[in-house]
C-alpha atoms as a PDB file:
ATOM      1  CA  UNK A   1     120.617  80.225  89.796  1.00  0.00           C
ATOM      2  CA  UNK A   2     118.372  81.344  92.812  1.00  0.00           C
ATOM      3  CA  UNK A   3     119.080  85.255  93.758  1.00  0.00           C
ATOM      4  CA  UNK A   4     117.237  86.199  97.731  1.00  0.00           C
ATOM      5  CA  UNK A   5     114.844  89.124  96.639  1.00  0.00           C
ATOM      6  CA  UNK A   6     113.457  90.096 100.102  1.00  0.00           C
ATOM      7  CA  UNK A   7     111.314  88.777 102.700  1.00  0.00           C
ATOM      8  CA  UNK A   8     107.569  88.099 102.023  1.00  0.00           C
ATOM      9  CA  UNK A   9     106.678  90.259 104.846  1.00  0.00           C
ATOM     10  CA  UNK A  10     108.491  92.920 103.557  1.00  0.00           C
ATOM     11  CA  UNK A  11     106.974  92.918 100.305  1.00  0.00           C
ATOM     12  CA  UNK A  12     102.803  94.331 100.326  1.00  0.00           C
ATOM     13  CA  UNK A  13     100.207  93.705  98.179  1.00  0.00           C
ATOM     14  CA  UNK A  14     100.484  95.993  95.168  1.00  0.00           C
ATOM     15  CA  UNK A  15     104.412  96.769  95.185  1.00  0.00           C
ATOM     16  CA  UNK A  16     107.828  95.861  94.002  1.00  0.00           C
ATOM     17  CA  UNK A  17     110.842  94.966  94.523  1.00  0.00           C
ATOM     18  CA  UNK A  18     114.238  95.727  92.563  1.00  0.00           C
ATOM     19  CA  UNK A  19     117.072  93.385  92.336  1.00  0.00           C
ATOM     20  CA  UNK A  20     120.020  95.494  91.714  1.00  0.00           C
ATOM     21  CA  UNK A  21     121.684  93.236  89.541  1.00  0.00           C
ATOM     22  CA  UNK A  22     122.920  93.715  85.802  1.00  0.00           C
ATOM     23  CA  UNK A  23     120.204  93.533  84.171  1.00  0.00           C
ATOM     24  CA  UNK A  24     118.197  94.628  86.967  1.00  0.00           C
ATOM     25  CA  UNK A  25     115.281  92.204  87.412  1.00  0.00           C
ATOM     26  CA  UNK A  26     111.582  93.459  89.862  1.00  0.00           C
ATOM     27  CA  UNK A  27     109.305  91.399  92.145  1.00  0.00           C
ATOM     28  CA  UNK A  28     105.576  91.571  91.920  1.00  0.00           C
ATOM     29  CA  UNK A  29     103.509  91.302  94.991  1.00  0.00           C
ATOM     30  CA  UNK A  30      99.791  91.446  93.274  1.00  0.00           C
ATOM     31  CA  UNK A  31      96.535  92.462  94.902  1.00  0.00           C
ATOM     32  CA  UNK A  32      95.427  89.135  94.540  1.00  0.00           C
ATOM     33  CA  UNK A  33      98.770  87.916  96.603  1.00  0.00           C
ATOM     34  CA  UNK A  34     100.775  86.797  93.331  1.00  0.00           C
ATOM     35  CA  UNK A  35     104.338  87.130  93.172  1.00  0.00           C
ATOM     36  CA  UNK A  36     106.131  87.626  89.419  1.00  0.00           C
ATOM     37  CA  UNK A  37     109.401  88.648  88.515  1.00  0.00           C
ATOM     38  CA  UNK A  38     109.892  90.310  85.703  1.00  0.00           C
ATOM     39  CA  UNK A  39     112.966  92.210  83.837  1.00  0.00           C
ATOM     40  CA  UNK A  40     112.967  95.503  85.546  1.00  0.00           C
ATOM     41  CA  UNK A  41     113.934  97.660  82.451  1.00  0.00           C
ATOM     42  CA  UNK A  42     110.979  98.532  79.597  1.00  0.00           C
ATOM     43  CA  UNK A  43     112.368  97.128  76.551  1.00  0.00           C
ATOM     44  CA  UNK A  44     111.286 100.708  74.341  1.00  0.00           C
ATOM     45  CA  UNK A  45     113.545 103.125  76.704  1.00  0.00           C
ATOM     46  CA  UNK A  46     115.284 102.746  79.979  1.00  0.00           C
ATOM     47  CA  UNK A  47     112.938 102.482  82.487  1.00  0.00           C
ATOM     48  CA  UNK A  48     112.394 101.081  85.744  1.00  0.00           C
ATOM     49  CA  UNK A  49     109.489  98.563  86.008  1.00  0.00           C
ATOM     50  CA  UNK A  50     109.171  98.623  89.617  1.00  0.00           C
ATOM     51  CA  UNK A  51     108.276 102.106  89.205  1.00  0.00           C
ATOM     52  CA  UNK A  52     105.060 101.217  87.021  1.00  0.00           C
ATOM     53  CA  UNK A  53     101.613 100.716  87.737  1.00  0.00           C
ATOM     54  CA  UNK A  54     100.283  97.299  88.636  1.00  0.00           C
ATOM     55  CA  UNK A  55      96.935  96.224  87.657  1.00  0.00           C
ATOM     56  CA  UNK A  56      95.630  92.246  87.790  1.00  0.00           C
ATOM     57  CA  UNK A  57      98.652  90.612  85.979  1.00  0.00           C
ATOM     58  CA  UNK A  58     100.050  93.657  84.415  1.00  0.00           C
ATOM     59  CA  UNK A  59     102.639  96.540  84.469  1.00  0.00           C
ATOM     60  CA  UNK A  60     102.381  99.851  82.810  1.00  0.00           C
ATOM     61  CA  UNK A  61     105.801 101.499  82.387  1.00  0.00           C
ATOM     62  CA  UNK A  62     106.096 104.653  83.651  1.00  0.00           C
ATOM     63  CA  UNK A  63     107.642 106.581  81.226  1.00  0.00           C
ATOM     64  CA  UNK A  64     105.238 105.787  77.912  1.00  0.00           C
ATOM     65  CA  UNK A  65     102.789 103.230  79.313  1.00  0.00           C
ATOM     66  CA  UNK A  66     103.806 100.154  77.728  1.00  0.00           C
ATOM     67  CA  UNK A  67     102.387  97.417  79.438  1.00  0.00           C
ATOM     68  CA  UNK A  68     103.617  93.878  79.947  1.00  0.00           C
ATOM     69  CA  UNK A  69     102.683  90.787  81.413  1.00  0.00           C
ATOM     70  CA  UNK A  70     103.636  89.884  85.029  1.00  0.00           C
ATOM     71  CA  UNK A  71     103.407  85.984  83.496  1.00  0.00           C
ATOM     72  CA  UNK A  72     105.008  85.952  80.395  1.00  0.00           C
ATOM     73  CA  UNK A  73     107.064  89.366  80.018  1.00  0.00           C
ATOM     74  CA  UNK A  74     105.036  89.927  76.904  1.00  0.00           C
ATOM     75  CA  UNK A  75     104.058  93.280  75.851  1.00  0.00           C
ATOM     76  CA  UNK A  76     100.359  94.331  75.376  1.00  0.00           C
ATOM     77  CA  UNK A  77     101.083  98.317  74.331  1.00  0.00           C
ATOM     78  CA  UNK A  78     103.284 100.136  72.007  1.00  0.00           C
ATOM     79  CA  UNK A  79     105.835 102.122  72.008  1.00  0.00           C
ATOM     80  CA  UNK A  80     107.661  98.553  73.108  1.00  0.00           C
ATOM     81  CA  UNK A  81     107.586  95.937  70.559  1.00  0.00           C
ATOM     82  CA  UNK A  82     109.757  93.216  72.499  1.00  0.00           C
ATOM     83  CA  UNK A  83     108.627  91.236  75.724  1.00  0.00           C
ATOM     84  CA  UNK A  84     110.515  91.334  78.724  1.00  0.00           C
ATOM     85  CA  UNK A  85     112.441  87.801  80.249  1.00  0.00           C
ATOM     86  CA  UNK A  86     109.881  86.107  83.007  1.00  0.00           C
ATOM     87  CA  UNK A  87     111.565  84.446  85.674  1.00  0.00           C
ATOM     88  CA  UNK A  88     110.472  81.619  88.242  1.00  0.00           C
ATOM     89  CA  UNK A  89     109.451  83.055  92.303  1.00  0.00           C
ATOM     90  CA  UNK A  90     109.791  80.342  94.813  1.00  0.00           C
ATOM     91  CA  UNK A  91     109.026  81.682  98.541  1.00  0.00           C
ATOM     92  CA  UNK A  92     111.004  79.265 100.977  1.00  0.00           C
ATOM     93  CA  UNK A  93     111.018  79.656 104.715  1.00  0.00           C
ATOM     94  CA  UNK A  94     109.104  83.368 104.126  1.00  0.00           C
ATOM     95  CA  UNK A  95     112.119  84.759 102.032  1.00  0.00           C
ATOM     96  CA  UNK A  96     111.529  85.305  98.044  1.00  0.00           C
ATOM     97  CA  UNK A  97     113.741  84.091  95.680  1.00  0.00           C
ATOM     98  CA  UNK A  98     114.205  84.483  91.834  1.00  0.00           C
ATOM     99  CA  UNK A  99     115.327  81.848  89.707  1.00  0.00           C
ATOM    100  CA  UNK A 100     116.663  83.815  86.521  1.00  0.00           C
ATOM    101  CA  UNK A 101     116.022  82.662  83.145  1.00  0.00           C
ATOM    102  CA  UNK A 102     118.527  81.750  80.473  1.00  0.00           C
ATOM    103  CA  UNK A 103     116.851  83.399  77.994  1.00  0.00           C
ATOM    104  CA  UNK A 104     118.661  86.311  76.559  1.00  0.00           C
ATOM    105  CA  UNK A 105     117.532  89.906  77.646  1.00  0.00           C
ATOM    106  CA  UNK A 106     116.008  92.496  75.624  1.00  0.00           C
ATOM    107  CA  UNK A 107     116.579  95.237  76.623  1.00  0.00           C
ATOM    108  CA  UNK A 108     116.440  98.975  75.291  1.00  0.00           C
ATOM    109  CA  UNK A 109     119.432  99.674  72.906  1.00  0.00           C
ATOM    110  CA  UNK A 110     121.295 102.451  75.525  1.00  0.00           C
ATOM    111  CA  UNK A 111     121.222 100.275  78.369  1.00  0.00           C
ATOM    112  CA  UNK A 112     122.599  97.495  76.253  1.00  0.00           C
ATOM    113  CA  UNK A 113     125.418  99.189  74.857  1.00  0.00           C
ATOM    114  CA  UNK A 114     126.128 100.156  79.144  1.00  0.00           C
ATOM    115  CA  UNK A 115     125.862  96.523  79.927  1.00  0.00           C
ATOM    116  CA  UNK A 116     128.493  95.963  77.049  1.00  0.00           C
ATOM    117  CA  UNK A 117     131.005  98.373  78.613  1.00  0.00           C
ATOM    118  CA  UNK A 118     130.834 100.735  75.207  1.00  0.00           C
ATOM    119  CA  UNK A 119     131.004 104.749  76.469  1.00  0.00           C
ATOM    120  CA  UNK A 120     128.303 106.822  75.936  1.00  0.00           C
END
């Protein structure tokens, strides 16, 4: 399945872009021009991505600097011991779209257990 992100133009060098769906997935724009989407939420605590800090092919999370791959989704720092999903970019016509994996999420336990409708 192919989700619109944004337009290109809309999306600098050096930021991202949320996708507001469940689980929320973020779009890359590197300094180098790469686009990557990754699964927006840090797999140790919930915690957006999008809001990390980008350097070459990686995110730092902003809450306890775990870093992960813009590539793979695989994590390079504790406290998070589980990758994030990757998912495909294709830019057609100047508008970014992400093609979501089938893999299964992992995502932090309390955002989990929201996804899966149980109360707090």
């Amino acid at each position: 399945m192919m989700i619109p992100a944004c337009p290109l133009a809309d999306l600098p060098r050096g930021e991202a872009f949320r996708l507001e769906i469940d689980p929320p997935v973020s779009v890359f724009h590197t300094e180098d021009g790469e686009l990557f989407a990754i699964d927006d939420t840090c797999t140790h605590q919930d915690a957006s991505l999008a809001d990390g800090w980008v350097e070459g092919c990686w995110v730092e999370c902003p809450l306890h600097a775990s870093k992960f791959n813009l590539k793979t989704g695989a994590v390079d720092a504790p406290p998070a011991k589980l990758p994030v999903r990757a998912h495909e970019v294709v830019v057609e016509d100047g508008m970014i779209y992400v093609r979501l994996s089938t893999a299964v999420p992992n995502l932090p336990p309390c955002v989990a257990a929201k996804l899966a409708g149980v109360p707090a």
